[in-house]
N, C-alpha and C. Protein backbone atom coordinates (compact mmCIF):
# COMPACT_ATOMS: atom_id res chain seq x y z
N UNK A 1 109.17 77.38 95.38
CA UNK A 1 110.58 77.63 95.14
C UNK A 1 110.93 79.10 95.38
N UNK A 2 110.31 80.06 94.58
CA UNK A 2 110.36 81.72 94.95
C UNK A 2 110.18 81.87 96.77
N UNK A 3 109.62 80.78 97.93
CA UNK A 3 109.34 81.34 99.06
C UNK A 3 110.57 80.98 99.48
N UNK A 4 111.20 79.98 98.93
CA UNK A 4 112.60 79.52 99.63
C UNK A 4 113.94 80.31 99.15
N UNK A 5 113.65 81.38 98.13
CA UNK A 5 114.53 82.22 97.70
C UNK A 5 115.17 83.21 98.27
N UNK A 6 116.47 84.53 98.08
CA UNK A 6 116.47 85.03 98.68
C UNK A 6 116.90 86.57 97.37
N UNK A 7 117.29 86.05 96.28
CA UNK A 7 117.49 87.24 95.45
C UNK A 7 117.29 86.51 93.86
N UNK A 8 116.78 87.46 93.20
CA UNK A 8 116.06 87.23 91.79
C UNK A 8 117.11 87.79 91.08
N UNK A 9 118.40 87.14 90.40
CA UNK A 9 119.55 87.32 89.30
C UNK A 9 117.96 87.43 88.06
N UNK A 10 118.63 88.08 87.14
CA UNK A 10 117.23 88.13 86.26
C UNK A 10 118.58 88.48 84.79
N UNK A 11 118.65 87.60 83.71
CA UNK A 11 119.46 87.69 82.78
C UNK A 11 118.49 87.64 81.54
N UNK A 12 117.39 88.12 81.05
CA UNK A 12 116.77 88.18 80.26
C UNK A 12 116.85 89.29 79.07
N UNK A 13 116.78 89.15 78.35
CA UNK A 13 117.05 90.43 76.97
C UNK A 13 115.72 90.73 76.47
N UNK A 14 114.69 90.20 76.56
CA UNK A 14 113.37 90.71 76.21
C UNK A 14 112.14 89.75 77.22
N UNK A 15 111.24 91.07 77.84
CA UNK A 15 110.46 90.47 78.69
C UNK A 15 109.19 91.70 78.10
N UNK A 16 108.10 91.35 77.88
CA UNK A 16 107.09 92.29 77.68
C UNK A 16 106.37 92.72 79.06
N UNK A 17 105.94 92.19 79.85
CA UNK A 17 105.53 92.54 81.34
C UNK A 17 106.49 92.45 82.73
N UNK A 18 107.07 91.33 82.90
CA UNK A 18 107.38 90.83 83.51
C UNK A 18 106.80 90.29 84.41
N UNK A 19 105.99 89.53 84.34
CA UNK A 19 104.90 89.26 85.77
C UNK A 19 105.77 88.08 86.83
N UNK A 20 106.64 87.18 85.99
CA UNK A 20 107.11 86.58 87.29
C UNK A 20 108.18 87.27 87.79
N UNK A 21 108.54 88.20 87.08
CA UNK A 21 109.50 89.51 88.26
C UNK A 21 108.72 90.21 89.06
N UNK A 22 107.33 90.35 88.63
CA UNK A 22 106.50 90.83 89.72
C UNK A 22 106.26 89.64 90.98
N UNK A 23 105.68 88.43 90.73
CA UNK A 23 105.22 87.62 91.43
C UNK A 23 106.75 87.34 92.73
N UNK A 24 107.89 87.43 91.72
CA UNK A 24 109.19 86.80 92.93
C UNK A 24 109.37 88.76 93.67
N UNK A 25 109.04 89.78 93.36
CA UNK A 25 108.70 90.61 94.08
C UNK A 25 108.01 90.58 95.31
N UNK A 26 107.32 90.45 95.08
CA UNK A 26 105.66 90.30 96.03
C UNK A 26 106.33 89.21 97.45
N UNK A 27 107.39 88.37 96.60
CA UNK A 27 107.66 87.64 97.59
C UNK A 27 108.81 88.12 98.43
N UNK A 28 109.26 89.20 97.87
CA UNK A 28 110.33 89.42 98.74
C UNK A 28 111.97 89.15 98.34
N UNK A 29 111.96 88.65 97.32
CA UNK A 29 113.49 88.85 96.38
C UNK A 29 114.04 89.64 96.38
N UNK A 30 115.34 89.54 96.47
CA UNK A 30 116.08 91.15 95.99
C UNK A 30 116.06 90.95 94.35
N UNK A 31 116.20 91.86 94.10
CA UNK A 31 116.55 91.51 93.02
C UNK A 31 117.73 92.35 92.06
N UNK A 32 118.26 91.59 90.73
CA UNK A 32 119.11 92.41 90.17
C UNK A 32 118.75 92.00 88.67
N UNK A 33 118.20 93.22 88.26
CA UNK A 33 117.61 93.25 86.90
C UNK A 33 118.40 93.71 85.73
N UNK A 34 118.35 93.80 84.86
CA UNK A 34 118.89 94.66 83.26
C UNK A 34 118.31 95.61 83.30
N UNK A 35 119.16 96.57 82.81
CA UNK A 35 118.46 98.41 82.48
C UNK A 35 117.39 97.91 81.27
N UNK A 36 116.92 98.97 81.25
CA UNK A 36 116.28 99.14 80.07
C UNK A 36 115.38 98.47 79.30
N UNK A 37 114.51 98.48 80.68
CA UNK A 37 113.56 96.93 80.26
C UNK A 37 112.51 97.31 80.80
N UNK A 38 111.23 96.87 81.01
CA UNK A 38 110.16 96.64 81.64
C UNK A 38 110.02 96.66 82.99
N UNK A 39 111.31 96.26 83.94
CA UNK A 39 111.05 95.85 85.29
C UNK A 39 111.34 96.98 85.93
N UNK A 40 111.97 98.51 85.02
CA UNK A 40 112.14 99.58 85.63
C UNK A 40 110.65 100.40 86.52
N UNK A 41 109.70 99.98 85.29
CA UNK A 41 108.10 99.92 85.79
C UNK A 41 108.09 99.20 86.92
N UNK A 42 108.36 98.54 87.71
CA UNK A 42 107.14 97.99 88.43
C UNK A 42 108.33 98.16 90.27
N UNK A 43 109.30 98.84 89.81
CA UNK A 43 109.91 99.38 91.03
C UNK A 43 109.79 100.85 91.62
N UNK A 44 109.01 101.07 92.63
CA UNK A 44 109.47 102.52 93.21
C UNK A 44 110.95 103.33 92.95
N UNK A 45 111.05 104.82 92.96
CA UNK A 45 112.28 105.43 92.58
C UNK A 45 113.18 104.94 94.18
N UNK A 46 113.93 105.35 93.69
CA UNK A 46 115.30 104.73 94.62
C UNK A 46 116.01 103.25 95.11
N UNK A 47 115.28 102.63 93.56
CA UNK A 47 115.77 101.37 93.40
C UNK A 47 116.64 101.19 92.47
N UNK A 48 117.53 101.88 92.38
CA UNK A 48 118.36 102.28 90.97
C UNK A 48 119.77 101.00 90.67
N UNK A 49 119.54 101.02 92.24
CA UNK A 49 121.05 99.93 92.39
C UNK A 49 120.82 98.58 91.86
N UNK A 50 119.46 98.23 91.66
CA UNK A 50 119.08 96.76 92.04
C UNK A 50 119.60 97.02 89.86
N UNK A 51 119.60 97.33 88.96
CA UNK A 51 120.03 97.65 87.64
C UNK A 51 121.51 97.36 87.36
N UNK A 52 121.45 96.49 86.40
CA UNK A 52 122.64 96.05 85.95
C UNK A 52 122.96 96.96 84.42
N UNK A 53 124.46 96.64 83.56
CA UNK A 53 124.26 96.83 82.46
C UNK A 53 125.57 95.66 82.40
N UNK A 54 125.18 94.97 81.10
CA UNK A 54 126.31 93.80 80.76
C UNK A 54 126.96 92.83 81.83
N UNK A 55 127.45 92.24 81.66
CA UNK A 55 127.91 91.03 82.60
C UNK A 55 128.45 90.93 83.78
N UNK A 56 129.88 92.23 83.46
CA UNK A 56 130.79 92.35 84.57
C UNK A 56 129.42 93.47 85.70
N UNK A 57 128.73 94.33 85.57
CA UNK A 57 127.91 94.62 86.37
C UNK A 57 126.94 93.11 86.92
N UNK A 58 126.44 92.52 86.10
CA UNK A 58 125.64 91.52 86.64
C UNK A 58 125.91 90.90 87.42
N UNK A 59 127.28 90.01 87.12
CA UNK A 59 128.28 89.52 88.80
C UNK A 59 128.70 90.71 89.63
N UNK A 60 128.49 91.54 89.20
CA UNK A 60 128.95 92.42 90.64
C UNK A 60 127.81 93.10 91.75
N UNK A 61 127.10 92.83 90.88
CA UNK A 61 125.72 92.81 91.56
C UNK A 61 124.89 92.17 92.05
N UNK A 62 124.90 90.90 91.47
CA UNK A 62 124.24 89.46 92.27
C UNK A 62 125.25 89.57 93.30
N UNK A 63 126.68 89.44 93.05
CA UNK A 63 127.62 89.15 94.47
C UNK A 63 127.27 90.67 95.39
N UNK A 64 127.06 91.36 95.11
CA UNK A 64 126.50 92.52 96.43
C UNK A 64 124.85 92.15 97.39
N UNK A 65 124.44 91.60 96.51
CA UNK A 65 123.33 91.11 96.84
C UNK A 65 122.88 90.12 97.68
N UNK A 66 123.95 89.24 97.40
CA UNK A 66 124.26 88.29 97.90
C UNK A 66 124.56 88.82 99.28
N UNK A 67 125.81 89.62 99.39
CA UNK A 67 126.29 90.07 100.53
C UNK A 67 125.24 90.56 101.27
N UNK A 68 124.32 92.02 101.00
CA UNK A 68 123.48 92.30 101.88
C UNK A 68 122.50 91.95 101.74
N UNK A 69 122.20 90.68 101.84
CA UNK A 69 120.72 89.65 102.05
C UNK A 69 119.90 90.56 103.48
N UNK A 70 120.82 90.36 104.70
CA UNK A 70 119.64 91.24 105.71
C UNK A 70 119.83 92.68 105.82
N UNK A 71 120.40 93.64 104.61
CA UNK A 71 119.65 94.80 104.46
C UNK A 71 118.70 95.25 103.59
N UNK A 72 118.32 94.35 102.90
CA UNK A 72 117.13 94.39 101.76
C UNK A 72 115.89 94.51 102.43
N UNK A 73 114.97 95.76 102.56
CA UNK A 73 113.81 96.14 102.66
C UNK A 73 113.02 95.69 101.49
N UNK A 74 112.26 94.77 101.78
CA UNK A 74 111.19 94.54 100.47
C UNK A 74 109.70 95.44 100.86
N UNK A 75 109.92 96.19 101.74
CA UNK A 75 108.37 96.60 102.01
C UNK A 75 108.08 97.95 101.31
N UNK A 76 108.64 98.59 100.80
CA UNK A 76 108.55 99.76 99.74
C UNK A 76 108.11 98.99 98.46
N UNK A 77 108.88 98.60 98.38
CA UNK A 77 108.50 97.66 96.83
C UNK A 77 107.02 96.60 96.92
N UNK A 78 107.33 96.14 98.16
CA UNK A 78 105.52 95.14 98.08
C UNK A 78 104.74 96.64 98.24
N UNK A 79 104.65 97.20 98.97
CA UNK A 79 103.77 98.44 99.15
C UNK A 79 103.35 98.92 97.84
N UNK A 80 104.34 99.24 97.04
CA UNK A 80 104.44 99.97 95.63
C UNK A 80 103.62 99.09 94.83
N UNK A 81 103.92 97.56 94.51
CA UNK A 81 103.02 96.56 94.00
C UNK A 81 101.96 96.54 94.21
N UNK A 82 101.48 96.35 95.59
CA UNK A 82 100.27 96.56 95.85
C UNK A 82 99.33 97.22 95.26
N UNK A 83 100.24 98.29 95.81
CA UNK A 83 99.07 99.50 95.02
C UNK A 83 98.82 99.15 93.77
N UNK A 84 100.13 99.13 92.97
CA UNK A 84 99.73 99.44 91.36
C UNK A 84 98.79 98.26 90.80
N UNK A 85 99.22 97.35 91.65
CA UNK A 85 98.24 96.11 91.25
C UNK A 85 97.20 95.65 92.11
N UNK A 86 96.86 96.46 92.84
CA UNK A 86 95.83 95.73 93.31
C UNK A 86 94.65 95.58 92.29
N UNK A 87 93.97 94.49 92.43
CA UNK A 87 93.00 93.81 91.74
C UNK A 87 91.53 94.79 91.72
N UNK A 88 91.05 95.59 93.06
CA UNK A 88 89.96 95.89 92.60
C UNK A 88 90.26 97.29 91.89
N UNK A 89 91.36 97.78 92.13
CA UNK A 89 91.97 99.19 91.42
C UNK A 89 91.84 98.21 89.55
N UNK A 90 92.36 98.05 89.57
CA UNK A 90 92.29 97.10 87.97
C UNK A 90 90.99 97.17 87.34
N UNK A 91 90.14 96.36 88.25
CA UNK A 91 88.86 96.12 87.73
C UNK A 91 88.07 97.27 87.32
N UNK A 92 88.15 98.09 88.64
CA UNK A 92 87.46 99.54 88.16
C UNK A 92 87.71 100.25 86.81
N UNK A 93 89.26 100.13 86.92
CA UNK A 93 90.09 100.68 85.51
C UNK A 93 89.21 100.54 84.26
N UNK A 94 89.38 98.95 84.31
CA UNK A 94 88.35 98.28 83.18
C UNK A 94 87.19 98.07 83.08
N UNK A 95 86.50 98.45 84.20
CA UNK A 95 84.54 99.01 84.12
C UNK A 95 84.99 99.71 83.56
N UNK A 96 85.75 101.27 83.89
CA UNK A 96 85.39 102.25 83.20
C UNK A 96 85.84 102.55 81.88
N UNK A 97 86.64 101.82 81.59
CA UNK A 97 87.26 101.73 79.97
C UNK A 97 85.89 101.35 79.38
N UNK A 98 85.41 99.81 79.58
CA UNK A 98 84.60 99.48 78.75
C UNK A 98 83.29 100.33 79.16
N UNK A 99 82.64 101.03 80.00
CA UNK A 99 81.68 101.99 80.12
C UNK A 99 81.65 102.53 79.03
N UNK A 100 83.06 103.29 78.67
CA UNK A 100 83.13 104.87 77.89
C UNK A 100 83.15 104.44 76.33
N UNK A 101 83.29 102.75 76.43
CA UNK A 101 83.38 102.30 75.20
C UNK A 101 81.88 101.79 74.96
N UNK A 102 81.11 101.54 75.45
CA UNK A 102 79.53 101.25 75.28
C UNK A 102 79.49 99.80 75.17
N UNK A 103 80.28 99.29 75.89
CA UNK A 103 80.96 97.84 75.44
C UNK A 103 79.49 97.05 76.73
């Protein structure tokens, strides 16, 4: 369903990670999120627009979004994901946590 998508409306008031805002990322969503949340993490700077606050921003922002479907670059943002998540970057993280912990 996320491959047949084209923008991630996101109306949530409490998210602790957000991983399926990450996962519809990865795929290439635009997206239009809530300030002041979690998903400010997992975007490179100069994604400021994709941020809503209250309702009348939220429709005015899904409907922009809507509009520029083919100027949305998702490759800064998968790039940015990548990195932060790549899996063997992770793992190492957590060898060396539990190393220093004698674990």
């Amino acid at each position: 369903l996320i491959k047949g998508s084209h923008i991630l409306p996101v109306s949530s008031e409490h998210d602790f990670l957000g991983i399926s805002v990450i996962e519809a990322l990865f795929c290439g969503l635009q997206p239009v999120l809530p300030e002041k949340m979690v998903y400010e993490e997992h975007l490179p700077s100069g994604f400021d627009y994709c941020f809503y606050h209250g309702q009348d921003q939220f429709i005015e922002k899904t409907r922009n979004a809507l509009l520029t479907l083919s100027l949305y670059d998702y490759t800064a943002v998968n790039q940015h994901l990548r990195k932060k998540y790549n899996i063997s970057d992770i793992v190492a993280c957590y060898d060396r946590y539990f190393k220093k912990k004698g674990a």
